[in-house]
Protein backbone atom coordinates (compact mmCIF):
# COMPACT_ATOMS: atom_id res chain seq x y z
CA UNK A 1 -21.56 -48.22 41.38
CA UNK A 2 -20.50 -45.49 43.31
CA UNK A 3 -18.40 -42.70 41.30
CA UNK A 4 -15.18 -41.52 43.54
CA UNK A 5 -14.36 -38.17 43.46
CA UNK A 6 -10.46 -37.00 45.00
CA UNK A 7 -7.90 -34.73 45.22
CA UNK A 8 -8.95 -32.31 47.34
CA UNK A 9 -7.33 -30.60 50.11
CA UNK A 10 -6.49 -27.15 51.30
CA UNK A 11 -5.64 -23.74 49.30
CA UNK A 12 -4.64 -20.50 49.21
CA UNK A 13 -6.97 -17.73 47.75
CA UNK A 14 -5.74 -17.56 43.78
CA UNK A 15 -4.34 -21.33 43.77
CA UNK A 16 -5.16 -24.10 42.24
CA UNK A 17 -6.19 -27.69 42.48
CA UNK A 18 -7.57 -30.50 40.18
CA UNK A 19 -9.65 -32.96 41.30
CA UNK A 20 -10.44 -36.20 39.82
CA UNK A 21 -13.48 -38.62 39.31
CA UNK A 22 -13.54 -42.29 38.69
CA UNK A 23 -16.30 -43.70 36.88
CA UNK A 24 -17.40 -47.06 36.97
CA UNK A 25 -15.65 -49.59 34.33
CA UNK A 26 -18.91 -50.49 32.83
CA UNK A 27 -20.05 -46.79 32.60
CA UNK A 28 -22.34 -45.91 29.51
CA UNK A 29 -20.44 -43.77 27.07
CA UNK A 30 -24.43 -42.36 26.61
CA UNK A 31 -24.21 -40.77 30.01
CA UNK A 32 -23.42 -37.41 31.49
CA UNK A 33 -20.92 -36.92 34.34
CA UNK A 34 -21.03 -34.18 36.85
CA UNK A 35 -19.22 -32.00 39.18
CA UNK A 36 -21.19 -30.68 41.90
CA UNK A 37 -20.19 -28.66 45.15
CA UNK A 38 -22.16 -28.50 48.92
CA UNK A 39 -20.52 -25.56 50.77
CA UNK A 40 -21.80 -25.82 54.53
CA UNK A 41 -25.80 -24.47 55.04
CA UNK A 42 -26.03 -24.23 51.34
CA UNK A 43 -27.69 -26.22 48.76
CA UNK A 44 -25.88 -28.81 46.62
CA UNK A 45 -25.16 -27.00 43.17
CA UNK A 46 -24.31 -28.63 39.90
CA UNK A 47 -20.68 -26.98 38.93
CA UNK A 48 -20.12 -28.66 35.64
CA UNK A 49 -21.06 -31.16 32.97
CA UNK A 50 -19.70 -33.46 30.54
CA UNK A 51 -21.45 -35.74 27.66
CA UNK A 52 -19.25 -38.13 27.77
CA UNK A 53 -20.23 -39.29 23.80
CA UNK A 54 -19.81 -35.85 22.57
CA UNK A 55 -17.48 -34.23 24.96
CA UNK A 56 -19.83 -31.32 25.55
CA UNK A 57 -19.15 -29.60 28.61
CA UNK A 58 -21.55 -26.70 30.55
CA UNK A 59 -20.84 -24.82 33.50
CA UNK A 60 -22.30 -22.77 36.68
CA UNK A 61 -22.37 -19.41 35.65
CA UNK A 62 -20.06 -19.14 39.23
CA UNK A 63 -16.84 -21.23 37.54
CA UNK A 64 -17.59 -20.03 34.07
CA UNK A 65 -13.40 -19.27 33.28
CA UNK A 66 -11.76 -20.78 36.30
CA UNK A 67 -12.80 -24.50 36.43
CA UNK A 68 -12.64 -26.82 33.35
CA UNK A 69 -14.08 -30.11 33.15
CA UNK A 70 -12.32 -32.56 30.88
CA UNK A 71 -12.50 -36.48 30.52
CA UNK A 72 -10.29 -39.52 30.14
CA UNK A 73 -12.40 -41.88 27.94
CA UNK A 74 -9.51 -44.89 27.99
CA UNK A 75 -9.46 -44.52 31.98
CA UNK A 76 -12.93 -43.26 32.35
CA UNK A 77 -11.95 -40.30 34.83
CA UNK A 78 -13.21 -36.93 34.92
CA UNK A 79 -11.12 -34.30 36.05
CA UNK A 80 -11.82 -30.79 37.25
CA UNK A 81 -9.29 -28.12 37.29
CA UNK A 82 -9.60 -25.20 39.45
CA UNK A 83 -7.97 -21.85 38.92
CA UNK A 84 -8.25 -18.57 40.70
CA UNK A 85 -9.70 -19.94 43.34
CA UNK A 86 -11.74 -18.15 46.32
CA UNK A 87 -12.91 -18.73 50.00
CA UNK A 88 -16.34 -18.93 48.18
CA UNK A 89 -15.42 -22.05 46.76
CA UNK A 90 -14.51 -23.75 49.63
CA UNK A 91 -17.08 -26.90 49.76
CA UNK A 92 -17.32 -30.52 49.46
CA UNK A 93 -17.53 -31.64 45.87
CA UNK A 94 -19.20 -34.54 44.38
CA UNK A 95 -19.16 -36.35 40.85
CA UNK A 96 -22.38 -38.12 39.69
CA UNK A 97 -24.28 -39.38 36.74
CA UNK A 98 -26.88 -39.35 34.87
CA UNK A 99 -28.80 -41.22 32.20
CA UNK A 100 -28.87 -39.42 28.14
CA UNK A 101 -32.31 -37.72 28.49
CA UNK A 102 -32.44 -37.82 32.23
CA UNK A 103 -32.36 -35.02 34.66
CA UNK A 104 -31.69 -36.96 37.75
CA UNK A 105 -28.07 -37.57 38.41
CA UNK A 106 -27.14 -40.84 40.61
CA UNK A 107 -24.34 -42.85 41.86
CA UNK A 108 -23.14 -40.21 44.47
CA UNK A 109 -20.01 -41.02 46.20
CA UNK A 110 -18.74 -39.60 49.40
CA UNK A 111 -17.10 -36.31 47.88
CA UNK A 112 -14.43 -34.56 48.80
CA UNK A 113 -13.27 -31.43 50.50
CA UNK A 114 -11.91 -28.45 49.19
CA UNK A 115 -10.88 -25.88 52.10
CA UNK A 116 -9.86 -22.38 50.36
CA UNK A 117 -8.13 -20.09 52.90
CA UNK A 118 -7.91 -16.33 52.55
């Protein structure tokens, strides 16, 4: 099942904006969900991290400060806030999952855009 990332939309340089994932209602409490971003020509990057049995979260050196990853374990949503935010982050952003012990994160839904103006 497909994990659906929203909320995005369009900002001003130093705004903010929180977007949200939905996980599947029979997701594994064993598994890791991520945030990921695709900014146009570039390569998909992995953003953020959460295990969701231990809450343990990891970021991209590039949001280390400005974007926190936090989870709903009732609803099973992930949420990422943005602060500070630049035309650099402007991208599509993704949530996904992945197996404990696994490096290969699946699931991918269709994303969503964030648009940061100057």
């Amino acid at each position: 099942v497909q994990l659906q990332a929203s909320g995005g939309g369009s900002v001003q340089a130093g705004g903010s904006l929180r977007l949200s994932c939905v996980e599947s209602r029979y997701s594994n409490d064993r598994h890791f969900t991520g945030w990921f971003r695709q900014a146009a020509g570039k390569e998909r990057e992995l953003i953020g991290e959460i295990a969701r049995s231990t809450g343990r979260i990891t970021y991209a050196d590039s949001v280390k400060g400005r974007f926190t990853v936090s989870r709903d374990n009732a609803r099973k949503m992930v949420f990422l806030q943005m602060i500070d935010v630049t035309p650099d982050d402007t991208a599509v952003y993704y949530c996904a999952e992945k197996a404990f012990g696994s490096s290969r994160y699946h699931n991918w839904g269709q994303g969503t855009l964030v648009t940061v103006s100057s």
